[in-house]
Protein backbone atom coordinates (compact mmCIF):
# COMPACT_ATOMS: atom_id res chain seq x y z
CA UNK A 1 10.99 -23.33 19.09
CA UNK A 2 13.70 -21.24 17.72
CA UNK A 3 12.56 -18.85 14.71
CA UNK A 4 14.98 -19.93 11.07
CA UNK A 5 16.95 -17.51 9.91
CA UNK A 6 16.14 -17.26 5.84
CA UNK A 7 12.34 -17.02 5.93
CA UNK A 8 10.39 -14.94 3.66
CA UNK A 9 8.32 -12.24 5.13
CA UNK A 10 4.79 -13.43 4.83
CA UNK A 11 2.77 -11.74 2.04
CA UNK A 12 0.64 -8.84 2.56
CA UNK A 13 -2.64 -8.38 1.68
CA UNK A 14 -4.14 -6.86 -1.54
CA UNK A 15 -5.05 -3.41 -1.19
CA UNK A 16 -8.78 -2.27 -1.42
CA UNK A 17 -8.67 1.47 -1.53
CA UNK A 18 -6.18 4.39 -2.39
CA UNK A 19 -5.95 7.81 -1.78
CA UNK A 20 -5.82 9.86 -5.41
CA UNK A 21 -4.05 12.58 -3.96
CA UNK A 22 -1.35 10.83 -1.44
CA UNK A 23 -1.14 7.27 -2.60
CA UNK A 24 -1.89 6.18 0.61
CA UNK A 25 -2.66 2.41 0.25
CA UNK A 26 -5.57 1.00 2.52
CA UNK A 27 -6.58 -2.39 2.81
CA UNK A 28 -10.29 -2.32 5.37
CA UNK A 29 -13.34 -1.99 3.43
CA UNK A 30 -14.57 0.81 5.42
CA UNK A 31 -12.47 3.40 4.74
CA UNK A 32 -12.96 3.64 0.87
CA UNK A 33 -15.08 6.56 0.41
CA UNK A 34 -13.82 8.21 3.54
CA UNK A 35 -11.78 11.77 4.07
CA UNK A 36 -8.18 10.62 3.99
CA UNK A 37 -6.20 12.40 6.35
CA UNK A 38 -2.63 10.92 6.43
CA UNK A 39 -0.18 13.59 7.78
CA UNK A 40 1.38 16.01 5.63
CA UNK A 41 4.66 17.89 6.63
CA UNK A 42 4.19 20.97 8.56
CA UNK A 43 1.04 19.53 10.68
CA UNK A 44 -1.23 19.71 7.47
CA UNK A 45 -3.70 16.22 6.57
CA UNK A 46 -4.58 14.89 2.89
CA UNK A 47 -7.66 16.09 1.84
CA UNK A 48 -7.94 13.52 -0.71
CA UNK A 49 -10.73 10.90 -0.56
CA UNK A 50 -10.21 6.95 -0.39
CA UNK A 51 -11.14 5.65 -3.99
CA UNK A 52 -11.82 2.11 -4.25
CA UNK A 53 -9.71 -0.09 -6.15
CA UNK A 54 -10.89 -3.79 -5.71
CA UNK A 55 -10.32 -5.22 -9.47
CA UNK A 56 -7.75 -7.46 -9.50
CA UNK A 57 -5.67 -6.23 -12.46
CA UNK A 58 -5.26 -2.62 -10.28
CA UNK A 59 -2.61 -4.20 -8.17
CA UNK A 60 0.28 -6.39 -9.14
CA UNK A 61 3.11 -7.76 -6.60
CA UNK A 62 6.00 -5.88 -5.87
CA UNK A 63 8.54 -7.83 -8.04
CA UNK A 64 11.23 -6.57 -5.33
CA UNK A 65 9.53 -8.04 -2.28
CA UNK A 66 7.31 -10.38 -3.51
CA UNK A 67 4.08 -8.70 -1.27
CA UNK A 68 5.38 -8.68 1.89
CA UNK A 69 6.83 -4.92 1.97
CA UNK A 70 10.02 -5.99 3.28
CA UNK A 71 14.04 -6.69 2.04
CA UNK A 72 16.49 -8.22 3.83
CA UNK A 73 15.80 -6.35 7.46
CA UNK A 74 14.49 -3.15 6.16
CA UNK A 75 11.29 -1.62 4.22
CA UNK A 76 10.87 -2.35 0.67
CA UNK A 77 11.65 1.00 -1.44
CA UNK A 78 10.10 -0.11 -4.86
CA UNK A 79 6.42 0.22 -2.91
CA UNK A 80 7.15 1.65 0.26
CA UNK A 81 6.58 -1.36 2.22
CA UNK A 82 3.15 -1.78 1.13
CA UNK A 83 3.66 -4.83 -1.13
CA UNK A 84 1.44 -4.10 -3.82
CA UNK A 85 2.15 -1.87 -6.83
CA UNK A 86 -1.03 0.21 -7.90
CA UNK A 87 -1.25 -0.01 -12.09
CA UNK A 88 -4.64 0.04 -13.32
CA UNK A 89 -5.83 4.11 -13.73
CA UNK A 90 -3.36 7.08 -13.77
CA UNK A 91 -4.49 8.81 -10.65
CA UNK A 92 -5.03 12.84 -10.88
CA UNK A 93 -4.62 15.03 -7.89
């Protein structure tokens, strides 16, 4: 079968955790409460810790991707091709 041109992106899944320090979005179960890590510039990893966020009204859709972290051919800039827009606290670092 030959794939048609024009189809949405499927949507991604909601989040489950977030980093407070780097955003970083994750969306498995076991990594909330875990050391975060992501790569920093100049070799150095996030010492932030994965916070849950499971409550519905922390996420919304990206209004500029509609979930699925993608435009057109490229990655969604409004939420860095995540999908999901974190709302509900004000995170501190």
């Amino acid at each position: 079968m030959e794939a048609t041109a024009g189809l949405s992106a499927a949507k991604r899944e909601r989040p489950v955790g977030i980093c407070p320090r780097c955003h970083l979005v994750v969306r498995v179960f076991d990594q909330i409460g875990k050391k975060c890590a992501k790569p920093l510039p100049f070799g150095a990893k996030c010492p932030g810790v994965i916070r849950s966020a499971l409550a519905a009204d922390e996420w919304t859709e990206c209004p500029d991707c509609g979930a699925s972290g993608r435009i057109d051919s490229g990655v969604c800039t409004q939420c860095e091709g995540e999908g999901w827009l974190y709302y509900k606290r004000r995170l501190s670092t």
